[in-house]
Protein backbone atom coordinates (compact mmCIF):
# COMPACT_ATOMS: atom_id res chain seq x y z
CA UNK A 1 -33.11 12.80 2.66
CA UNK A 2 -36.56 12.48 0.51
CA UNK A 3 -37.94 9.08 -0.18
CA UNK A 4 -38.07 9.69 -3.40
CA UNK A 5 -34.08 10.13 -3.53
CA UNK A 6 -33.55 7.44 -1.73
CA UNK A 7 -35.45 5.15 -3.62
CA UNK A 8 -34.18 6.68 -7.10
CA UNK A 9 -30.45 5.83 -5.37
CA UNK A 10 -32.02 2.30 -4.27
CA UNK A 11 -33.02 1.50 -7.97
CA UNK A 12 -30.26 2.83 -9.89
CA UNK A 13 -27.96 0.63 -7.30
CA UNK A 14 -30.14 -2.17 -8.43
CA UNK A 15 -29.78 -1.86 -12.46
CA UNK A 16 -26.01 -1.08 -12.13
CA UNK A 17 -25.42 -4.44 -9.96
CA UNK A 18 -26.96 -6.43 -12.72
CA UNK A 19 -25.05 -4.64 -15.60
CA UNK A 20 -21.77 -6.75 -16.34
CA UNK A 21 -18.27 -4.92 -15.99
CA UNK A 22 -15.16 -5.63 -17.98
CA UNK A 23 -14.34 -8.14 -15.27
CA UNK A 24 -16.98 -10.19 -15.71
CA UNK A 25 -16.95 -9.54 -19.40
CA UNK A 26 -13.28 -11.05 -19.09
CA UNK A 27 -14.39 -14.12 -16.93
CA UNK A 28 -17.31 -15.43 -18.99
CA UNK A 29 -15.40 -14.86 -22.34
CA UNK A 30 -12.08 -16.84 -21.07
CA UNK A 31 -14.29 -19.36 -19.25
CA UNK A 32 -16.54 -19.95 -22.97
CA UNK A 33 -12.88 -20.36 -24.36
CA UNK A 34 -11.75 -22.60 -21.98
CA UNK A 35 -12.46 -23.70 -19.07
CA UNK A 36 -9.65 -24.04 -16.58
CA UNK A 37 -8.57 -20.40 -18.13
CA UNK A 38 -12.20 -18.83 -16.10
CA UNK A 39 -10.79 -19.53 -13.32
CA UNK A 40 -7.49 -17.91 -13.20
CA UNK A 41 -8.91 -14.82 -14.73
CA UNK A 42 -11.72 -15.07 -11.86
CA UNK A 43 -8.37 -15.64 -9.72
CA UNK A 44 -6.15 -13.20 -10.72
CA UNK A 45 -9.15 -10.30 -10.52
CA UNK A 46 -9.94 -11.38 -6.96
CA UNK A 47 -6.00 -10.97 -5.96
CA UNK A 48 -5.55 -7.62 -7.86
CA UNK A 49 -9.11 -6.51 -6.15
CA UNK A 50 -7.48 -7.62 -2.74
CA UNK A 51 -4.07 -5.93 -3.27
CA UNK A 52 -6.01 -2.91 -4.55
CA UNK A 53 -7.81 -3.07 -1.48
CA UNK A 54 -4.93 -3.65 1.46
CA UNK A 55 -3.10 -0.85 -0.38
CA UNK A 56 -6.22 1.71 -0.31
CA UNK A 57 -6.54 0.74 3.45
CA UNK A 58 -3.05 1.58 4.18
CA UNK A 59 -3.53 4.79 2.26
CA UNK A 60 -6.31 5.73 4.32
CA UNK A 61 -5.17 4.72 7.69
CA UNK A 62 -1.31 6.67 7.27
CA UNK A 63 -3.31 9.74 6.14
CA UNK A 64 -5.78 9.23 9.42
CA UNK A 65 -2.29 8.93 11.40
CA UNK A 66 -0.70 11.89 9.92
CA UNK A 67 -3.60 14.15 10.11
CA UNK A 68 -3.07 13.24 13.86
CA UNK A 69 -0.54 15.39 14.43
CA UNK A 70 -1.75 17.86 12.32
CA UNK A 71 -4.82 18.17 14.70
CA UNK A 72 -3.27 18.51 17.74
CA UNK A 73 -1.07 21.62 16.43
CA UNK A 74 -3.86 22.98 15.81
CA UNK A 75 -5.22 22.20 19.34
CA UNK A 76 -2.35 24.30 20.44
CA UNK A 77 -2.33 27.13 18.11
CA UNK A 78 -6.54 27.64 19.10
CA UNK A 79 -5.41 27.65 23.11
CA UNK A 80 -3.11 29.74 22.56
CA UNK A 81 -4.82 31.62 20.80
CA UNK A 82 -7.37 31.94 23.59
CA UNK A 83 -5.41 32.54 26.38
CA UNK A 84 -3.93 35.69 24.14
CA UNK A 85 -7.35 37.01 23.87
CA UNK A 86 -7.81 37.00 27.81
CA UNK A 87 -7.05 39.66 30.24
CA UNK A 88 -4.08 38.43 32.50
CA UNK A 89 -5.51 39.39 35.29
CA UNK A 90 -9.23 38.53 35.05
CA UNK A 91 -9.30 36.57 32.57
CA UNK A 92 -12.44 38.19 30.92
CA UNK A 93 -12.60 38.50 26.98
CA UNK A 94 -10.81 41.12 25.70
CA UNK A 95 -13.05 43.07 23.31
């Protein structure tokens, strides 16, 4: 990777962390409003972030331990594969 792409990706990561979302947009206006109300919206946004979260993790890990099986099949299907394309008797590549 160039320097210069890396430190176009370093500075656009910069201006987008200091450019408000809709949560925070949500947080600040409830929170001008009232008070107590900024911090349940603050609340709820961290527990939906964290369910959102567990959920994606879970996601990703039963795909990892599906894919496991998937892998070793095809462990299998390449050796056999191999031994196929061997002479029985010599075992040199067949050509």
């Amino acid at each position: 990777m160039h320097w210069t792409t890396l430190g176009a990706y370093i500075a656009l990561d910069t201006v987008l962390c200091f450019i408000p979302g809709p949560a925070v947009m949500a947080v600040v206006g409830s929170a001008l409003s009232r008070s107590r109300a900024g911090f349940a919206t603050a609340s709820g946004i961290l527990t939906g972030n964290f369910i959102y979260f567990v959920i994606s993790g879970l996601g990703i890990a039963s795909v990892i331990l599906a894919s496991h099986g998937g892998i070793r099949r095809h462990q299998v299907v390449r050796r056999r594969i191999s031994c196929l394309s061997r002479h029985p008797r010599t075992g040199d590549e067949l050509s």
